[in-house]
N, C-alpha and C. Protein backbone atom coordinates (compact mmCIF):
# COMPACT_ATOMS: atom_id res chain seq x y z
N UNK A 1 23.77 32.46 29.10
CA UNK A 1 23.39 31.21 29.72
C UNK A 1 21.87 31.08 29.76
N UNK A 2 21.41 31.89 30.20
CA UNK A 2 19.89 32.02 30.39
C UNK A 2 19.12 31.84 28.96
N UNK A 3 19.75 32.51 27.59
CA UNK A 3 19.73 32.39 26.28
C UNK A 3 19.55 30.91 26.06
N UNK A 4 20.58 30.43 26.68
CA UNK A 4 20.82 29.22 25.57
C UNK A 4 19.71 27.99 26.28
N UNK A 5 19.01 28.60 27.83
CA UNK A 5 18.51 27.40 28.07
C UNK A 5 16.70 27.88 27.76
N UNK A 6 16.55 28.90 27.40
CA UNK A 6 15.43 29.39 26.39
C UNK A 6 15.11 28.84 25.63
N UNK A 7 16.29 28.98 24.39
CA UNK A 7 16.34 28.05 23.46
C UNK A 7 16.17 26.81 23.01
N UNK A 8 16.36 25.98 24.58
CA UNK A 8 16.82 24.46 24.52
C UNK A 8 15.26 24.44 25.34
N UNK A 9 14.32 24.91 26.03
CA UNK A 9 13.16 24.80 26.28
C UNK A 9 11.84 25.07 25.12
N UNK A 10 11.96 26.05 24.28
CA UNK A 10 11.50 26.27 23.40
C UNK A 10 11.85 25.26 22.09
N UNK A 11 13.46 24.72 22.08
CA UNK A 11 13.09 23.15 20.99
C UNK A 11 12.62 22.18 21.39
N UNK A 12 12.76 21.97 22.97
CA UNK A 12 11.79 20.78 23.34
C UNK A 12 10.35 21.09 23.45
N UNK A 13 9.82 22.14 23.31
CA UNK A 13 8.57 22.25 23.76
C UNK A 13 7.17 22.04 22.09
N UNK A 14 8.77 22.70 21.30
CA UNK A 14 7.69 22.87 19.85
C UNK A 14 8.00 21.52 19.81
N UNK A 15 9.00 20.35 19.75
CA UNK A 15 8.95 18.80 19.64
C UNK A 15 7.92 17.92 19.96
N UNK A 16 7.45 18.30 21.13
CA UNK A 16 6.34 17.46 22.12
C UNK A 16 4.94 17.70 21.62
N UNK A 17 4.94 19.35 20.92
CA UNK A 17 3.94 19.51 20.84
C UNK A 17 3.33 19.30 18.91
N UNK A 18 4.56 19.04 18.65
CA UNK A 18 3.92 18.83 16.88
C UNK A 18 4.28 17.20 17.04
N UNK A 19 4.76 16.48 17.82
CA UNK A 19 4.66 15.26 17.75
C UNK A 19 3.24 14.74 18.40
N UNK A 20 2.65 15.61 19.67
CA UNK A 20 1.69 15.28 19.88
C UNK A 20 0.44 15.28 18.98
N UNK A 21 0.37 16.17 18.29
CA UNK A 21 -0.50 16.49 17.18
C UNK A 21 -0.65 15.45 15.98
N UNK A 22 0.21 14.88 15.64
CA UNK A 22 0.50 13.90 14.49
C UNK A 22 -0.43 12.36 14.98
N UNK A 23 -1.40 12.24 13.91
CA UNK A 23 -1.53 10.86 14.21
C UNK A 23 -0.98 9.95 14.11
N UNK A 24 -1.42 8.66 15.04
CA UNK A 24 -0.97 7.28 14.76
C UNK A 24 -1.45 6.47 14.16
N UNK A 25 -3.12 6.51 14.23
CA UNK A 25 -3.72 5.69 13.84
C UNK A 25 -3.65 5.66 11.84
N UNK A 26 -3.82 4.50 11.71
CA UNK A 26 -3.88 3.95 10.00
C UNK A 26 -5.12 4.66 9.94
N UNK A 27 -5.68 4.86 8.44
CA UNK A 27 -7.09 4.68 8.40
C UNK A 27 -7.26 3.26 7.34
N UNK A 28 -8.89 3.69 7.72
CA UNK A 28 -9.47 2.04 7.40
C UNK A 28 -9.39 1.57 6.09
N UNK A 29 -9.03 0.67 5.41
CA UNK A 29 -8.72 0.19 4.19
C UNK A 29 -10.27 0.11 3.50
N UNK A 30 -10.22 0.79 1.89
CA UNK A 30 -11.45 1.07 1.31
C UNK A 30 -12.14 -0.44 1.33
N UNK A 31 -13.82 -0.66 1.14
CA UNK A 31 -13.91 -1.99 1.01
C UNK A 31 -13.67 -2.36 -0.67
N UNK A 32 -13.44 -3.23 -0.36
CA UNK A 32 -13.04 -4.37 -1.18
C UNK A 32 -14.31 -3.99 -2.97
N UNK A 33 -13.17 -3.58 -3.89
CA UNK A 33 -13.98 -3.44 -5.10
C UNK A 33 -13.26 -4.12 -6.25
N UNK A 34 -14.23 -5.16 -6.86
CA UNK A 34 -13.31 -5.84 -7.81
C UNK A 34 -13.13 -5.36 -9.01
N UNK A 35 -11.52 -4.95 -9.91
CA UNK A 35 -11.08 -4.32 -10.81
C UNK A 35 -12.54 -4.54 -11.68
N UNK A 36 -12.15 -3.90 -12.99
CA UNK A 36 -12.93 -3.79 -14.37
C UNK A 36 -11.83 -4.63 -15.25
N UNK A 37 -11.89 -5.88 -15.33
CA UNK A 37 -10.86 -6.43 -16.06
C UNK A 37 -11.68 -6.74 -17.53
N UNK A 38 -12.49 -6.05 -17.70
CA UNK A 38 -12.97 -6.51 -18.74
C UNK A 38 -12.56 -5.92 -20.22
N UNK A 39 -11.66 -4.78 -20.26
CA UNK A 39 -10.63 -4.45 -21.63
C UNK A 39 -9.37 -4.66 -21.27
N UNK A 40 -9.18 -6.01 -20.34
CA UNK A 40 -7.91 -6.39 -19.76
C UNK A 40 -7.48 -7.51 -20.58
N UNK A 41 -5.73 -7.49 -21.03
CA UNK A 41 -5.41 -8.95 -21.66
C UNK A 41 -5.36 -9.76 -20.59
N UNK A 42 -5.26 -11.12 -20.87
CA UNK A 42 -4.94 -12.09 -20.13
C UNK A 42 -4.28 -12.25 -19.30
N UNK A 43 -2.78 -11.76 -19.64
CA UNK A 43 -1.95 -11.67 -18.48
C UNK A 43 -1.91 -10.23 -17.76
N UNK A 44 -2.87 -9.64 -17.93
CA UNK A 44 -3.03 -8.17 -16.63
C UNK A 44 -3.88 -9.14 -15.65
N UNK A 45 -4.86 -10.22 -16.29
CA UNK A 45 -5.68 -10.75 -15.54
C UNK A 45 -5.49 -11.35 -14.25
N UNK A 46 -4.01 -11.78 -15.27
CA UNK A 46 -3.51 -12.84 -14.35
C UNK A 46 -2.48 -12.82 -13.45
N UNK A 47 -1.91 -10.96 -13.60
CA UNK A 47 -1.23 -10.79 -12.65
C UNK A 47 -1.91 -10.09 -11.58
N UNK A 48 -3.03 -9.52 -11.83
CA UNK A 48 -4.21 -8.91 -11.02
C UNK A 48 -4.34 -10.23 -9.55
N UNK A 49 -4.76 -11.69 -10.04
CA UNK A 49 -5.19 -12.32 -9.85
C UNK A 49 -4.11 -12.58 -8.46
N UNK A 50 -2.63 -12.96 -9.21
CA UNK A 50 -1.74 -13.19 -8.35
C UNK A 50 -1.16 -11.88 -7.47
N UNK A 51 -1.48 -10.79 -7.98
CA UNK A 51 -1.18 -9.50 -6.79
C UNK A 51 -2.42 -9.87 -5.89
N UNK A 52 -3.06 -10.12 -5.38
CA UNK A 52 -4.00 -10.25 -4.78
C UNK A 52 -4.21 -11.34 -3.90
N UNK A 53 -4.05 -12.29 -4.84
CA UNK A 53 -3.37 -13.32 -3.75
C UNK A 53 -2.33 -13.14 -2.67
N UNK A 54 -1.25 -12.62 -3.47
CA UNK A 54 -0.14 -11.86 -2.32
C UNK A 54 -0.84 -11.40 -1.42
N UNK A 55 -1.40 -10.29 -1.54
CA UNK A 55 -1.65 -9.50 -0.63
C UNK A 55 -2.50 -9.98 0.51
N UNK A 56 -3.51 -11.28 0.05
CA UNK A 56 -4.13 -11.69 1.27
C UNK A 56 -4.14 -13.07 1.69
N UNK A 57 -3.22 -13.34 0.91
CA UNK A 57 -3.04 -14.92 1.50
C UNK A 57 -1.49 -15.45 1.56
N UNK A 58 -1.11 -15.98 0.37
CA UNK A 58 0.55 -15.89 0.26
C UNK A 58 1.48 -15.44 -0.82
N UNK A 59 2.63 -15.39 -0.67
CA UNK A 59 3.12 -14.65 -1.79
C UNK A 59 2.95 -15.98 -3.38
N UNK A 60 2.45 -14.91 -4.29
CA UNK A 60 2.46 -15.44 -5.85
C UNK A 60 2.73 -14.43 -6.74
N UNK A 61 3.85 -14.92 -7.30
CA UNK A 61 4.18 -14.28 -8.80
C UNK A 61 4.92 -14.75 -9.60
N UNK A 62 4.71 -14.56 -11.05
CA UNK A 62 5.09 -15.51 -12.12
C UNK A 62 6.32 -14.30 -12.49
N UNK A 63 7.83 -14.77 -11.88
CA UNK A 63 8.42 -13.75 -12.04
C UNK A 63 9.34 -13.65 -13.47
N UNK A 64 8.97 -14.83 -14.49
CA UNK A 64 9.54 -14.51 -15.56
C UNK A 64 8.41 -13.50 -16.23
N UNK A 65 7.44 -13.47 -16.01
CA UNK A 65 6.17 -12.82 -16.37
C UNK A 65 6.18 -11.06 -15.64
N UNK A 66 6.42 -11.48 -14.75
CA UNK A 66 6.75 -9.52 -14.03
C UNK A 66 8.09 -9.19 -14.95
N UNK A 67 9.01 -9.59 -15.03
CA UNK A 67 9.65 -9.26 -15.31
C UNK A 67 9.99 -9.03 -16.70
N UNK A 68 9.01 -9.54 -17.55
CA UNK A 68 9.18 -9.36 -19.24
C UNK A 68 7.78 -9.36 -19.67
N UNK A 69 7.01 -8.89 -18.98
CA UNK A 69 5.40 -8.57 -19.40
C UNK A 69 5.14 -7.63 -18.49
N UNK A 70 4.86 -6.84 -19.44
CA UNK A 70 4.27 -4.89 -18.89
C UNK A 70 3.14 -5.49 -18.00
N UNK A 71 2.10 -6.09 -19.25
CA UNK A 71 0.56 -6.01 -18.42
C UNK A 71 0.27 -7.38 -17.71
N UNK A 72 1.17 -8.07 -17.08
CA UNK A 72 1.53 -9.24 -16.02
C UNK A 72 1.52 -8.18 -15.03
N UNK A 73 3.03 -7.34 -14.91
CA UNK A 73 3.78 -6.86 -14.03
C UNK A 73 2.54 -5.30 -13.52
N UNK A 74 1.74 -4.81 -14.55
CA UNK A 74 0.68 -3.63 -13.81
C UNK A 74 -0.59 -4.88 -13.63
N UNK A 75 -0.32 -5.81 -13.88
CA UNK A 75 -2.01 -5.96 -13.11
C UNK A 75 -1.43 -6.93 -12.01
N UNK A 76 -0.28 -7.15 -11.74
CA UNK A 76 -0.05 -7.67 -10.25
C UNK A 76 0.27 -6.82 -9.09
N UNK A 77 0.57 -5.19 -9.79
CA UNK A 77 0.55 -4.53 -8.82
C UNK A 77 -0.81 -3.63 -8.58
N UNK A 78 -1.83 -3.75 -9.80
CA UNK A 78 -2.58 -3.27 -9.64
C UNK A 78 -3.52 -4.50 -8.23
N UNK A 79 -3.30 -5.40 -8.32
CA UNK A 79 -4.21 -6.50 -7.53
C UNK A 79 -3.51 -6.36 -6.26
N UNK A 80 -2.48 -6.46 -6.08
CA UNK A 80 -2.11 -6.11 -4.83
C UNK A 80 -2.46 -5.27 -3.89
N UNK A 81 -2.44 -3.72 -4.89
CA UNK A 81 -2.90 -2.62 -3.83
C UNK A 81 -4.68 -2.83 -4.11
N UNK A 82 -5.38 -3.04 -4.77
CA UNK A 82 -6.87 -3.15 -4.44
C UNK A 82 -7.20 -4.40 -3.40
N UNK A 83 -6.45 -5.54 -3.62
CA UNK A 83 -6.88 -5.73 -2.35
C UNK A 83 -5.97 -6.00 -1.00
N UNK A 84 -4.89 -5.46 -0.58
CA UNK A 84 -4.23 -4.96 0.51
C UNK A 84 -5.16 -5.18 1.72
N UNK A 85 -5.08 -5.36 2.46
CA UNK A 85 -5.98 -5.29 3.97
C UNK A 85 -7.42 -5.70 3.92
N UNK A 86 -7.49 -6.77 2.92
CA UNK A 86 -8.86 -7.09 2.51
C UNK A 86 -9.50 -8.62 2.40
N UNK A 87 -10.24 -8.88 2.50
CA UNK A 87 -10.52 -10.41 2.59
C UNK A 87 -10.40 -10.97 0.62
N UNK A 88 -10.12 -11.88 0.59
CA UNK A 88 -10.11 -11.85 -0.67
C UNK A 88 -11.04 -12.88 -1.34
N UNK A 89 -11.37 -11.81 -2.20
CA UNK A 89 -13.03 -12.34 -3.23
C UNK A 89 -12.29 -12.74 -4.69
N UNK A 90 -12.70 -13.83 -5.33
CA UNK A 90 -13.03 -14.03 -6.59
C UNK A 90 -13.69 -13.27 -7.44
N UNK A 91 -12.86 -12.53 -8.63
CA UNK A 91 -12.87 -11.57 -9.15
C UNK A 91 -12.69 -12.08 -10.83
């Protein structure tokens, strides 16, 4: 008996204490750097353009274009995550 409530003190105790340890906080989103689209085709450009938009204003995507264009579909996700949590600049 005494065992088992050892046990049951020692799993609550390592719980509290590796949960306490863990952060919460986000960290801060890098600032804002506009791609190198310059050995980019057109439509990486232009999905760059519209990932980005998503991300800071409203949703845009040309989804016959994600969906049957490689370099549509990586430069809208490339634009998205560069600018994520970011004010958005003309690029």
């Amino acid at each position: 008996m005494f065992n088992k409530k050892m046990h049951t003190l020692f799993f609550i105790s390592a719980t509290l204490l590796f949960t306490a340890c863990s952060s919460s906080s986000k960290s801060s989103p890098q600032p804002y750097r506009p791609l190198d689209l310059s050995q980019k085709s057109d439509t990486f450009k232009q999905g760059a353009h519209d990932g980005c938009i998503t991300a800071t204003e409203t949703y845009k995507k040309n989804h016959e274009l994600f969906n049957n264009d490689f370099d549509y579909n990586e430069g809208w996700w490339e634009g998205r995550r560069n600018c994520e949590g970011r004010t958005y600049a003309e690029y």
